[in-house]
N, C-alpha and C. Protein backbone atom coordinates (compact mmCIF):
# COMPACT_ATOMS: atom_id res chain seq x y z
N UNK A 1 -18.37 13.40 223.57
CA UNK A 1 -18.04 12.83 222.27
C UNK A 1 -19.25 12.91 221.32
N UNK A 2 -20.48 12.26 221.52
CA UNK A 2 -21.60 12.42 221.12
C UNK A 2 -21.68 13.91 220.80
N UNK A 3 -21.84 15.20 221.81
CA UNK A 3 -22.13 16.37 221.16
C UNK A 3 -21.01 17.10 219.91
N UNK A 4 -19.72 16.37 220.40
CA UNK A 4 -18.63 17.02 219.31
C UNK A 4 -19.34 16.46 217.88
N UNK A 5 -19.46 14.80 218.09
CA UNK A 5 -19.94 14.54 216.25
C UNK A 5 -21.45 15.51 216.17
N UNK A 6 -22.13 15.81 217.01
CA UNK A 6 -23.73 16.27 216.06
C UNK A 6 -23.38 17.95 215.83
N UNK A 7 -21.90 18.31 216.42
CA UNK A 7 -21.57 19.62 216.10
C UNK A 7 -20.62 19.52 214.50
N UNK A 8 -20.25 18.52 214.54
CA UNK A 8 -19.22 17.86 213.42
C UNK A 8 -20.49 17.49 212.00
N UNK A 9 -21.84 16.99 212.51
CA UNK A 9 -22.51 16.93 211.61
C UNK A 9 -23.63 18.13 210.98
N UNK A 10 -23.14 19.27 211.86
CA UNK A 10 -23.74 20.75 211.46
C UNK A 10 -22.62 21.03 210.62
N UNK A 11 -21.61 21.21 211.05
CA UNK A 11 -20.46 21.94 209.67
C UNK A 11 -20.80 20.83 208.45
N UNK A 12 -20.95 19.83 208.56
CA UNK A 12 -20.73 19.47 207.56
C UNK A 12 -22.07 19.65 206.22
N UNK A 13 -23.29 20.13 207.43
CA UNK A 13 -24.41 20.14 206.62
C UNK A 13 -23.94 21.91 206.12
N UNK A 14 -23.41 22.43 206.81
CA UNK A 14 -23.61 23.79 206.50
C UNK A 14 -22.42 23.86 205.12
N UNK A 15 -21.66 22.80 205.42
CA UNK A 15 -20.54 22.97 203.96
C UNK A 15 -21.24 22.49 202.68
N UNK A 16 -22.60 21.78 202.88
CA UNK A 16 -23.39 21.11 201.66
C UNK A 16 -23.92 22.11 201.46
N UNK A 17 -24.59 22.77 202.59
CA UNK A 17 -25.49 24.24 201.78
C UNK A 17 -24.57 25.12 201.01
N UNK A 18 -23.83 25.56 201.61
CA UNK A 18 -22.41 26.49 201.38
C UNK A 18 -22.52 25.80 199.51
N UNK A 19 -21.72 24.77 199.48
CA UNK A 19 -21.46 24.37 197.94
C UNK A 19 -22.50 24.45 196.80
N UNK A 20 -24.02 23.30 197.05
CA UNK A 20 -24.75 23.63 196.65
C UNK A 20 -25.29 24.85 196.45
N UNK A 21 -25.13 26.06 196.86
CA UNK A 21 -25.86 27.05 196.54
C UNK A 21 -24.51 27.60 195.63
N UNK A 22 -23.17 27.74 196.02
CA UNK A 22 -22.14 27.56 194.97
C UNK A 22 -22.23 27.46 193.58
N UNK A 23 -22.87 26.03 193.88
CA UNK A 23 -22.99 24.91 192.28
C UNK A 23 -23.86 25.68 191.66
N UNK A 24 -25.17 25.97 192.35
CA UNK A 24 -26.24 26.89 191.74
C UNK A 24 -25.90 27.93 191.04
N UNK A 25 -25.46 28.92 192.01
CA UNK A 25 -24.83 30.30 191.16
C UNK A 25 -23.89 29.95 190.22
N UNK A 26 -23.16 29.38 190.28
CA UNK A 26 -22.02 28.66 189.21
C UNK A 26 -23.08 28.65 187.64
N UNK A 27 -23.11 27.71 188.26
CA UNK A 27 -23.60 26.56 187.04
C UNK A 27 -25.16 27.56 186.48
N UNK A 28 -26.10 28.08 187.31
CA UNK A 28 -26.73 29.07 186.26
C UNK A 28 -26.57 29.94 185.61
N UNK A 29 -25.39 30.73 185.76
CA UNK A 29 -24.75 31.99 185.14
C UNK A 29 -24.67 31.50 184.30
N UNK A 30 -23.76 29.91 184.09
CA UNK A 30 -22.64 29.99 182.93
C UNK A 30 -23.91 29.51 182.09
N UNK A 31 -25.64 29.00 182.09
CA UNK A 31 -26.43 28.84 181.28
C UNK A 31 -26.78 30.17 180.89
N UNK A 32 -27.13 30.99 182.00
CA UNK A 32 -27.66 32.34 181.25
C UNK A 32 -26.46 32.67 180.36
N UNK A 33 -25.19 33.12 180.51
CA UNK A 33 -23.99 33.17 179.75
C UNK A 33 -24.48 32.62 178.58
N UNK A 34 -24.26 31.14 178.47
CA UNK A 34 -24.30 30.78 177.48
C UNK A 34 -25.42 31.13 176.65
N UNK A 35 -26.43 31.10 176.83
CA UNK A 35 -27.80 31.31 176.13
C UNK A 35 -27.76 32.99 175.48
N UNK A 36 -26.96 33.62 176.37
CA UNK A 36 -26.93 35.13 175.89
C UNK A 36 -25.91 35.31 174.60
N UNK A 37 -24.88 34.27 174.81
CA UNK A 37 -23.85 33.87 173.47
C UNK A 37 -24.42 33.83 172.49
N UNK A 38 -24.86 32.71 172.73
CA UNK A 38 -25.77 31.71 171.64
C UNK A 38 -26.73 32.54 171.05
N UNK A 39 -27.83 33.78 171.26
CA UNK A 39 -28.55 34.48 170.74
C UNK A 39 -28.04 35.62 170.05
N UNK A 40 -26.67 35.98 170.04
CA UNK A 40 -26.04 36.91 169.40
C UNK A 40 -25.67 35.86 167.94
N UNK A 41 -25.37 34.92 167.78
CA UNK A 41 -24.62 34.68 167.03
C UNK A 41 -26.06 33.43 165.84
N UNK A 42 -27.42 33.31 166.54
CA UNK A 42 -28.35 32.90 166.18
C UNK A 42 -29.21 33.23 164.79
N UNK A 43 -28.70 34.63 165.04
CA UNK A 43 -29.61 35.34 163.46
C UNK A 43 -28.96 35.28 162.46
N UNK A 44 -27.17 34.55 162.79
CA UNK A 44 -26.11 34.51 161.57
C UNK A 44 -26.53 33.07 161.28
N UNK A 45 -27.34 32.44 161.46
CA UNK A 45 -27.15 31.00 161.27
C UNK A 45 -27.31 30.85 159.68
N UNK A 46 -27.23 29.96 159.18
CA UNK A 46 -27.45 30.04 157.48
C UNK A 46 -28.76 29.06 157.28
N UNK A 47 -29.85 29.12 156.63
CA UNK A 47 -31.04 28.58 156.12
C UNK A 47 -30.80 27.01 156.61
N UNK A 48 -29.84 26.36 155.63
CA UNK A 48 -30.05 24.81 155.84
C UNK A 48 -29.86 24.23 157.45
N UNK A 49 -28.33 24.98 157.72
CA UNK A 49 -27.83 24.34 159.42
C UNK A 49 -28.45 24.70 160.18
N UNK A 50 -28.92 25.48 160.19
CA UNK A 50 -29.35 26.39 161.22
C UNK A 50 -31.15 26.49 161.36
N UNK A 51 -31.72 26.49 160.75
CA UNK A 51 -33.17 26.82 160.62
C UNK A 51 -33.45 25.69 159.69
N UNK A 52 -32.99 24.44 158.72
CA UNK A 52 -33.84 23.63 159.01
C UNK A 52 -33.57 22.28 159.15
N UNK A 53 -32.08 21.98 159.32
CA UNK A 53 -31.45 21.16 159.99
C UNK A 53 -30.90 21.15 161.17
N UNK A 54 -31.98 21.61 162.35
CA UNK A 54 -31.67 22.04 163.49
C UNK A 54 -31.09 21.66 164.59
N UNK A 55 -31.19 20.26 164.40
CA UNK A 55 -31.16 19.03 165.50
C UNK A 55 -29.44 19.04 165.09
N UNK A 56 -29.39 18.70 163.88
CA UNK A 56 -27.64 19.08 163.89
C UNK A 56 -26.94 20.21 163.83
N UNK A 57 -27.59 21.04 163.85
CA UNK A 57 -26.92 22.68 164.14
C UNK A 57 -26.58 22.74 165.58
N UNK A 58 -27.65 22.09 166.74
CA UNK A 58 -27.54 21.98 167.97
C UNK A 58 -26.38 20.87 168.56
N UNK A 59 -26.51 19.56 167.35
CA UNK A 59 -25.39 18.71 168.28
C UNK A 59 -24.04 18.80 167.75
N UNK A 60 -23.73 20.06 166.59
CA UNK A 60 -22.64 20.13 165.40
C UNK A 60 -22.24 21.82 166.47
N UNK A 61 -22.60 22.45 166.41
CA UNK A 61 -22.72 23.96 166.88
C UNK A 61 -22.78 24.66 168.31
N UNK A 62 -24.26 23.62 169.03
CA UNK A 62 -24.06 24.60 170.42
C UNK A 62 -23.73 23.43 171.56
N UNK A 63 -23.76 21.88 171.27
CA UNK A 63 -23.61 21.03 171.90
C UNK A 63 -22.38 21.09 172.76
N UNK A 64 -21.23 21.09 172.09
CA UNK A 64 -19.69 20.89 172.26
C UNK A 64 -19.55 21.92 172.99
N UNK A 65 -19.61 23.27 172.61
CA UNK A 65 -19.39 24.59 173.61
C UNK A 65 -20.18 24.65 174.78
N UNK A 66 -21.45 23.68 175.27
CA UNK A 66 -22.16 23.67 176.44
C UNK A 66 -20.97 22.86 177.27
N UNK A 67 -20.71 21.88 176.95
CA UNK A 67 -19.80 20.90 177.27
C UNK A 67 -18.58 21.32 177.67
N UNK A 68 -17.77 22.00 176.43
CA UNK A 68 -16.57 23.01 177.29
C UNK A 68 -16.83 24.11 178.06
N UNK A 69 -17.81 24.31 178.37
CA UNK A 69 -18.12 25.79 179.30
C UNK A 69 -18.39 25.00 180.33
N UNK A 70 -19.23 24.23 180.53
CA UNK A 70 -19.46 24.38 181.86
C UNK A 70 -18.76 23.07 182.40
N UNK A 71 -18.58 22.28 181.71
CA UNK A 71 -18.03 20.60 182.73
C UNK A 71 -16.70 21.17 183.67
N UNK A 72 -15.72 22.36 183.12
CA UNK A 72 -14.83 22.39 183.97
C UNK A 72 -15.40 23.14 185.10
N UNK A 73 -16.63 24.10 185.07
CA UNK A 73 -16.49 24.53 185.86
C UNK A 73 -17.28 23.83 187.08
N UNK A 74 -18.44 22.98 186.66
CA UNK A 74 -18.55 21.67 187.17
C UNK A 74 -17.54 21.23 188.04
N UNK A 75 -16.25 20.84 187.61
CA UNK A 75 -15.13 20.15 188.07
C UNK A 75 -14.72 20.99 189.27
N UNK A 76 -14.48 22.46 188.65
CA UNK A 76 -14.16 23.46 189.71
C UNK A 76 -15.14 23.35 191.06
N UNK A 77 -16.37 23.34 190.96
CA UNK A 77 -16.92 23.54 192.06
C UNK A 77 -16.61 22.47 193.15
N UNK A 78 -16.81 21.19 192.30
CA UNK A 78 -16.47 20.11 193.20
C UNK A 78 -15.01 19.56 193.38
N UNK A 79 -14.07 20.35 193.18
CA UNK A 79 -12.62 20.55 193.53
C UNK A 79 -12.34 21.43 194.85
N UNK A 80 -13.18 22.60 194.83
CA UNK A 80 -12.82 23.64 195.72
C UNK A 80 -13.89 22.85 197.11
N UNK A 81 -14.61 22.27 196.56
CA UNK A 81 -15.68 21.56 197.88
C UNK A 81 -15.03 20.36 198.33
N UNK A 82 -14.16 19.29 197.82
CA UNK A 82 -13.58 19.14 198.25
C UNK A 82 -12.50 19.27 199.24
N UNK A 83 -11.47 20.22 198.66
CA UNK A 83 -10.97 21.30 199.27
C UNK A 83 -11.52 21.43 201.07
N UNK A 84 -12.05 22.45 200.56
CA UNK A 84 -12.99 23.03 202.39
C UNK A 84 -13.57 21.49 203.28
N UNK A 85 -13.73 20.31 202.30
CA UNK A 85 -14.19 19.41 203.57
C UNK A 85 -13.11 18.58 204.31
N UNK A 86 -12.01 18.74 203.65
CA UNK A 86 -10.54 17.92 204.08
C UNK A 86 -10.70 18.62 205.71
N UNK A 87 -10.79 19.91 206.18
CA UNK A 87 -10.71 20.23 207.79
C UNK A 87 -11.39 19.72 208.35
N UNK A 88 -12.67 18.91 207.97
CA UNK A 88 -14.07 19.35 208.93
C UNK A 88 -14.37 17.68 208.87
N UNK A 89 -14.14 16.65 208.01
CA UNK A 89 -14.82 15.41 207.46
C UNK A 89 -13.35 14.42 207.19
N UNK A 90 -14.07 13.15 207.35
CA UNK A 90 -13.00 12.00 206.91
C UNK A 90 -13.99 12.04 205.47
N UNK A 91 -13.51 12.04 204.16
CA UNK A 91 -14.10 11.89 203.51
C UNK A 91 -13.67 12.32 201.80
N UNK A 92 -13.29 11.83 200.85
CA UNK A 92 -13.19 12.72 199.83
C UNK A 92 -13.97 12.67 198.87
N UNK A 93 -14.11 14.15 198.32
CA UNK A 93 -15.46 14.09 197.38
C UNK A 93 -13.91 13.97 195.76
N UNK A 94 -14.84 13.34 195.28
CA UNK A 94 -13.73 13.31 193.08
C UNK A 94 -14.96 13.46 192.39
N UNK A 95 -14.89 14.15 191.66
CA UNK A 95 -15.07 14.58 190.45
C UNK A 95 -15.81 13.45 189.23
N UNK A 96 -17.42 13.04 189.39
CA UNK A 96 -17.13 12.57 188.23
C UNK A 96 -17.99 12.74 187.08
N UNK A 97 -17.57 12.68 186.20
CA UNK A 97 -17.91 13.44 185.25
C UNK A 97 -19.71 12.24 184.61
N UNK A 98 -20.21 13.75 184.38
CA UNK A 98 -21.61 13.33 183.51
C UNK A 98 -21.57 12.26 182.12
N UNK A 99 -21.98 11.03 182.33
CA UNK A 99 -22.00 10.99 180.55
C UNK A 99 -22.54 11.79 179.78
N UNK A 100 -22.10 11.62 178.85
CA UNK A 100 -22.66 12.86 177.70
C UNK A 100 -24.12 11.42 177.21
N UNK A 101 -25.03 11.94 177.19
CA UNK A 101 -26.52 11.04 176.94
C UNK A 101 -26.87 11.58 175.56
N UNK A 102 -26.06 10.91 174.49
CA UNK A 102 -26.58 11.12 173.21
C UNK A 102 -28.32 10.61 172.62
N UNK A 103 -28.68 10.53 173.15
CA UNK A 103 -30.12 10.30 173.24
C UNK A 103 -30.99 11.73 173.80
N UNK A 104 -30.58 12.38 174.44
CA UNK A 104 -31.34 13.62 174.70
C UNK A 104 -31.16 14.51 174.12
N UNK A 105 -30.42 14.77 173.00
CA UNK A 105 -30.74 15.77 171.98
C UNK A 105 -31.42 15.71 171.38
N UNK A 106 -31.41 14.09 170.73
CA UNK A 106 -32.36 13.59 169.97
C UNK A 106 -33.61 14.02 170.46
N UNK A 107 -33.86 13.09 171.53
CA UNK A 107 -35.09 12.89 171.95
C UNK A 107 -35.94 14.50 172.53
N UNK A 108 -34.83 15.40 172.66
CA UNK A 108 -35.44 16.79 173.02
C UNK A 108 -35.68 17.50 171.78
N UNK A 109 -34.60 17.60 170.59
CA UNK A 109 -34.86 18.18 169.57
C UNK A 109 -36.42 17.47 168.81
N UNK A 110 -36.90 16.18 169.03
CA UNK A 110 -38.19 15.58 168.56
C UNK A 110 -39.45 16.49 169.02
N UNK A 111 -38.99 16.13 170.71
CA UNK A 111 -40.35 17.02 171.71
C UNK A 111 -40.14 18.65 171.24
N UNK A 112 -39.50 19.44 170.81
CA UNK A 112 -39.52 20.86 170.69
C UNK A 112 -39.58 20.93 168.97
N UNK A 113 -39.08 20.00 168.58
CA UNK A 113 -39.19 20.16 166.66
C UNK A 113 -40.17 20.32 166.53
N UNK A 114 -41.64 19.52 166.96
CA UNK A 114 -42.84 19.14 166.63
C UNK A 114 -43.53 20.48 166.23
N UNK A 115 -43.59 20.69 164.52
CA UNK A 115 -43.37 21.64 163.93
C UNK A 115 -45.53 21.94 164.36
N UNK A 116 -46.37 20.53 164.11
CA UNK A 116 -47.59 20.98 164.39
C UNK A 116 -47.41 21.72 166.02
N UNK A 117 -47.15 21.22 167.04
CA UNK A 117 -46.96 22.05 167.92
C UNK A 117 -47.19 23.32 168.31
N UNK A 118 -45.76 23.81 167.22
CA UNK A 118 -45.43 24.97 167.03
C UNK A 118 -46.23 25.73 165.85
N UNK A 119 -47.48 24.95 165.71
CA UNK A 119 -48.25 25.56 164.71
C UNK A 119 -47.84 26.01 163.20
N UNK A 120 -46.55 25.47 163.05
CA UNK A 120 -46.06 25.38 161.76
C UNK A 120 -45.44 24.17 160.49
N UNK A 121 -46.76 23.25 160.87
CA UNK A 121 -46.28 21.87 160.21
C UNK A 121 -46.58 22.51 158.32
N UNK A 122 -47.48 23.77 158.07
CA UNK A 122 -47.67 23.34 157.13
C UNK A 122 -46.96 24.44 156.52
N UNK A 123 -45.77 25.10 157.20
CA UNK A 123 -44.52 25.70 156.95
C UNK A 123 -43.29 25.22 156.29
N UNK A 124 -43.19 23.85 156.88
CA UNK A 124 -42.41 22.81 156.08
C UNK A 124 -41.38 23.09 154.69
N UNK A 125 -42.52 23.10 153.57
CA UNK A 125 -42.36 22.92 152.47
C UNK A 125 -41.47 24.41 152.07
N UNK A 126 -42.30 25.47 152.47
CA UNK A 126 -42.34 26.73 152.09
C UNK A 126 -41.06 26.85 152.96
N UNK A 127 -40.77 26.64 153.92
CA UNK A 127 -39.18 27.32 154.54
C UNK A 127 -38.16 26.27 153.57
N UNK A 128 -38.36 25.34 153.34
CA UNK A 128 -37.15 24.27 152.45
C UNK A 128 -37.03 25.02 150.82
N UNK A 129 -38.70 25.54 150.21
CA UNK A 129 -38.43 26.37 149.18
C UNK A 129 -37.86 27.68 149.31
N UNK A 130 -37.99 28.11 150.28
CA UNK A 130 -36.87 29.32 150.55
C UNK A 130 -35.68 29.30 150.75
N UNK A 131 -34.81 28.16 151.49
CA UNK A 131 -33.86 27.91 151.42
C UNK A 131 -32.85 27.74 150.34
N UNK A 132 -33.96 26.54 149.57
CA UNK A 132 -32.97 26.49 148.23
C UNK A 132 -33.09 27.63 146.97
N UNK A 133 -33.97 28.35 147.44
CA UNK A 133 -34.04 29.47 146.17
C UNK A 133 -34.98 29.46 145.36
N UNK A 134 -35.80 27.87 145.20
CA UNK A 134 -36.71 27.43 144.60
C UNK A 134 -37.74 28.69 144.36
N UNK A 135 -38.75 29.33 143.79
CA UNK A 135 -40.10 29.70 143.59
C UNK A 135 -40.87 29.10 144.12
N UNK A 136 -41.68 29.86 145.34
CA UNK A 136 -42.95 29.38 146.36
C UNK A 136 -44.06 29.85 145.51
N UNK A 137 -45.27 28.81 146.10
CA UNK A 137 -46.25 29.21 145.46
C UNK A 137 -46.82 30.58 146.03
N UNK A 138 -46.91 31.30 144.85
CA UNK A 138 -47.68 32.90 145.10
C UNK A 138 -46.66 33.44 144.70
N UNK A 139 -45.65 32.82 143.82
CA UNK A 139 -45.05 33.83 143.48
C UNK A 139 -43.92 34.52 144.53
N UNK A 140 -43.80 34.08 145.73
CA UNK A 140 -42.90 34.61 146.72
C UNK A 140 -41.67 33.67 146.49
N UNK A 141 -40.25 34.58 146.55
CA UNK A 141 -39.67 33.84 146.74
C UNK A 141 -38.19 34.02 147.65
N UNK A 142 -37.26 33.98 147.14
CA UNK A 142 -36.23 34.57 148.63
C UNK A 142 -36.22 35.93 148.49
N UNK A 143 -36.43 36.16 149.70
CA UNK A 143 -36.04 37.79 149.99
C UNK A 143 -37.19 38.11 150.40
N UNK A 144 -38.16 37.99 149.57
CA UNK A 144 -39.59 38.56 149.78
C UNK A 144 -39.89 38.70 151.09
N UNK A 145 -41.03 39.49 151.85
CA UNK A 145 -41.95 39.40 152.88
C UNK A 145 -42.47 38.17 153.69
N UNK A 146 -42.62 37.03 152.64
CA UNK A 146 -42.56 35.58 152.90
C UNK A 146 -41.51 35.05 153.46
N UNK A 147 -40.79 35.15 152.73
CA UNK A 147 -39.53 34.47 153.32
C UNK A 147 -38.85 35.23 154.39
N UNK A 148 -38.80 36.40 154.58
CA UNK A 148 -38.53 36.61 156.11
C UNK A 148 -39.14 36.66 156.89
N UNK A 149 -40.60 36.66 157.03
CA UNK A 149 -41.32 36.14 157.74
C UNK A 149 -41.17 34.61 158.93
N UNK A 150 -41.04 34.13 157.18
CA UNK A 150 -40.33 32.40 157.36
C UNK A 150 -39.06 32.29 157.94
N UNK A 151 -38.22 33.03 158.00
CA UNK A 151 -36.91 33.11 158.18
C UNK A 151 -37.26 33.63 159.86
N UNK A 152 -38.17 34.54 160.23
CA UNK A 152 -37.56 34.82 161.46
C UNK A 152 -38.52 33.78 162.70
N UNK A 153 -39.65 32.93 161.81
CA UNK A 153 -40.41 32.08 162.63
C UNK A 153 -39.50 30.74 162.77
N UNK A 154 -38.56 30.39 161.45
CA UNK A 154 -37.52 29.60 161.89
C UNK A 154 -36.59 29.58 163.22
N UNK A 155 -36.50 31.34 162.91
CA UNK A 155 -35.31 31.71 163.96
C UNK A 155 -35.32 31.44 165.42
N UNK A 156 -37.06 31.78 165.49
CA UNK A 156 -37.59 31.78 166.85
C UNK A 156 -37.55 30.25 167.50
N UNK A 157 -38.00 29.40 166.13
CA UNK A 157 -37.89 27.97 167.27
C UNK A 157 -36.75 27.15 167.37
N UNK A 158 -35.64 27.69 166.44
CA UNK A 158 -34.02 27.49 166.91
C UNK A 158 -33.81 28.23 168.00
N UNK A 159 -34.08 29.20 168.40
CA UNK A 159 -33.61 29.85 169.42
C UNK A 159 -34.28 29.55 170.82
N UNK A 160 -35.47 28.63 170.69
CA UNK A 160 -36.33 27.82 171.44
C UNK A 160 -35.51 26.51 171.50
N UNK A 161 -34.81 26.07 170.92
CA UNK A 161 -34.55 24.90 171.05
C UNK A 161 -33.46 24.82 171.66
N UNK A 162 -32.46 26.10 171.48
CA UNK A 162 -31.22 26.55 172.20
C UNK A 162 -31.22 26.59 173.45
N UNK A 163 -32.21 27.39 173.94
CA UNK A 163 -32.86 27.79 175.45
C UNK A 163 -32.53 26.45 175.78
N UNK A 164 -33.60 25.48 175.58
CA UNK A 164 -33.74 24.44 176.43
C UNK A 164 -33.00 23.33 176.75
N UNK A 165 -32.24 23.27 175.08
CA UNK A 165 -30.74 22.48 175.33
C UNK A 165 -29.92 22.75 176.05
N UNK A 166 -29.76 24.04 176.18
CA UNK A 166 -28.51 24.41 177.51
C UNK A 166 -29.72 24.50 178.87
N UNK A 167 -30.63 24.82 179.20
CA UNK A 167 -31.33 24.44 180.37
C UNK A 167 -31.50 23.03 181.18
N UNK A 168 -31.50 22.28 179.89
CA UNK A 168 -31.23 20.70 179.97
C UNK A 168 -30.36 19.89 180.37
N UNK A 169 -29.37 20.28 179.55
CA UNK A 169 -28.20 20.02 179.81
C UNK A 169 -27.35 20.42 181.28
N UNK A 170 -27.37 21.68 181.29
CA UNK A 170 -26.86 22.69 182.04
C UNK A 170 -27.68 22.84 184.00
N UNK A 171 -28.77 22.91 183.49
CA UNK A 171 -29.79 23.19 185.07
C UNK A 171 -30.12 22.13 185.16
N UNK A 172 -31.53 21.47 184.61
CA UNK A 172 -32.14 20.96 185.02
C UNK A 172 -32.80 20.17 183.90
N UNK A 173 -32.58 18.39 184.29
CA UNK A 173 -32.99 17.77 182.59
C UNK A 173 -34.21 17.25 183.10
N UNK A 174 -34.62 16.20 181.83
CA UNK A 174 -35.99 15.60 181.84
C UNK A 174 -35.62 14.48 182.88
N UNK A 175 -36.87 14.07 183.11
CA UNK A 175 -37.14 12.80 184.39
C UNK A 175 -36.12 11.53 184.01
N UNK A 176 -35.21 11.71 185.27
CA UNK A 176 -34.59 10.35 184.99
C UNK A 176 -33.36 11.07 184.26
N UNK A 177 -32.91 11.89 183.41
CA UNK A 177 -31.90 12.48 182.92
C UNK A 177 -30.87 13.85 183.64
N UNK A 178 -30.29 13.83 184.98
CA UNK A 178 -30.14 14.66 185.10
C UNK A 178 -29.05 15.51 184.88
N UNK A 179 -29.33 16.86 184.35
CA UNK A 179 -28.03 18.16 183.83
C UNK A 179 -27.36 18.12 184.71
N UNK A 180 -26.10 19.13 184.39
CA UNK A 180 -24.97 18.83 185.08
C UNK A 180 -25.08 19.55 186.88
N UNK A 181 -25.99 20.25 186.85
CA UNK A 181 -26.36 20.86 188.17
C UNK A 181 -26.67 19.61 188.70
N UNK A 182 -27.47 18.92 188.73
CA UNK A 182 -28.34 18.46 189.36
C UNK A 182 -27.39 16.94 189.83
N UNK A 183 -26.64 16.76 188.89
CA UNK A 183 -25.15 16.21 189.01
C UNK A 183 -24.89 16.54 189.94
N UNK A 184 -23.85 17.46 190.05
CA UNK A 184 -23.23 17.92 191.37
C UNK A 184 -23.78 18.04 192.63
N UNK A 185 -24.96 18.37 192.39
CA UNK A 185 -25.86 18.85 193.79
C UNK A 185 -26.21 17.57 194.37
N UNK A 186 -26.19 16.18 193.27
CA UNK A 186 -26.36 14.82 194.44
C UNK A 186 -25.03 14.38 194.87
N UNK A 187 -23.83 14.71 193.90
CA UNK A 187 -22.72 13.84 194.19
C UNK A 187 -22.46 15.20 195.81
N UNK A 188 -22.41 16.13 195.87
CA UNK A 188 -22.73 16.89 197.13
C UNK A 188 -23.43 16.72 198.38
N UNK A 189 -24.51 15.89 198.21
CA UNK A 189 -25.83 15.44 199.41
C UNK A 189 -25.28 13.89 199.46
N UNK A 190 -24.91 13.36 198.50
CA UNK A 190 -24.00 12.38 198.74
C UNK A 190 -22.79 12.14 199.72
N UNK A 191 -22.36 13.00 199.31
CA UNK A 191 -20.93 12.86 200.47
C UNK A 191 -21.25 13.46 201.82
N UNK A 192 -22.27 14.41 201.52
CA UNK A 192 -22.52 14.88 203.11
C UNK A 192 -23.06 13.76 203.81
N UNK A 193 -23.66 12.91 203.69
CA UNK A 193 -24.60 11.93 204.03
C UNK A 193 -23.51 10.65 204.47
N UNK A 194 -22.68 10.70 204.02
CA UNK A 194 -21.63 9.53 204.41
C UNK A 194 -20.27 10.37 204.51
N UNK A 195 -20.03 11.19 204.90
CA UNK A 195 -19.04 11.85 205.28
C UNK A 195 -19.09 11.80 206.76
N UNK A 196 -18.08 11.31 207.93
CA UNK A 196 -17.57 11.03 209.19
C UNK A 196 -16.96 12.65 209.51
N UNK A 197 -17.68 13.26 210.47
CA UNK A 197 -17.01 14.42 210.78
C UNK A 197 -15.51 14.05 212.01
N UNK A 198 -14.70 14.76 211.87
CA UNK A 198 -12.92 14.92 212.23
C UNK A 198 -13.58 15.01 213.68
C-alpha cells in the first residue's frame, strides 16, 4: 500500500512538471505573440496617445488585449490539467482567475516613464511642442529632423514600456505581484502538494 501511494506520488509530480512546463510554453508564446503584435502596430500610434500620454495608451490600448489573449488561455491550461489529474489523484484543480491589479500599470508605467532615467527629462517640453504643432525653439518644428528624432526616441520608450507590461503581466511580475504564469504555476504546485493519489 505504502509503495502504490509513493508510486501514486511520482505521477502526480510528473503531471506538475508535465503542466508547468505546458503553462510555460503556453503562456510565453502568447507574450512573445503579443509583443510582436504590439510592435507592428506601435509606429501608427498618434503623438498625444501614444508617445505622450503613454500610461493611458497602455491601460486604453494594450491592457485589455493582454487580458483577452492570454486569461483564456490561462484557463485552458488549467482545464486540460485538470482533465489528466481526474485518473491519477482525488483532487480537483478550478480555475481561478488573476485580479486584474490596477495599481501596476500605474506603478510600472512611473518606474519606466522616469523620463530622467531615460535620459530624456529635458525632452519633455520639445516632444509636447511637436505634438501640438507649436514652433520649437531653433526654429524646428513638425516634420523637421527634430521632431523625428523626437518622434522615434518617443517611440522607443513606448515600445519599452509595452515589452514590460506584457512581461509583467503575462511572465513574470514585480515582488509580491505575480503575472499570470506565475499564477498558474502555484495554483499547479498547489494541488500537487495536496492532491491524494487514486
Amino acid at each position: 500500500m505504502v509503495l502504490m501511494r509513493w508510486f501514486g506520488r511520482g505521477e502526480i509530480r510528473r503531471w506538475r512538471d508535465l503542466h508547468v512546463a505546458m503553462a510555460r510554453a503556453v503562456l510565453q508564446q502568447a507574450a512573445a505573440d503579443l509583443v510582436e503584435s504590439f510592435d507592428a502596430d506601435l509606429s501608427q500610434a498618434d503623438w498625444r496617445d501614444g508617445l505622450i500620454e503613454q500610461t493611458r495608451f497602455v491601460a486604453t490600448r494594450i491592457a485589455p488585449v493582454v487580458r483577452q489573449v492570454a486569461d483564456p488561455l490561462a484557463r485552458r491550461v488549467i482545464e486540460e490539467a485538470d482533465r489528466a489529474l481526474a485518473p491519477i489523484a482525488f483532487h480537483h484543480l478550478q480555475w481561478r482567475p488573476l485580479p486584474v491589479d490596477a495599481n501596476l500599470m500605474r506603478d510600472m508605467m512611473e518606474e519606466l516613464g522616469d523620463w530622467a532615467a531615460a535620459g530624456g527629462a529635458a525632452l519633455t517640453g520639445l516632444v509636447r511642442g511637436a505634438a501640438t504643432g507649436l514652433p520649437i525653439a531653433g526654429g524646428l518644428g513638425r516634420g523637421g529632423p527634430a521632431s523625428d528624432w523626437m518622434r522615434l526616441r518617443a517611440e522607443a520608450r513606448l515600445r519599452a514600456k509595452v515589452h514590460a507590461y506584457v512581461h509583467a503581466t503575462v511572465v513574470q511580475g514585480p515582488k509580491g505581484r505575480p503575472a499570470l504564469l506565475e499564477h498558474v504555476v502555484a495554483l499547479l504546485q498547489d494541488t500537487a502538494r495536496h492532491a491524494q493519489p487514486l
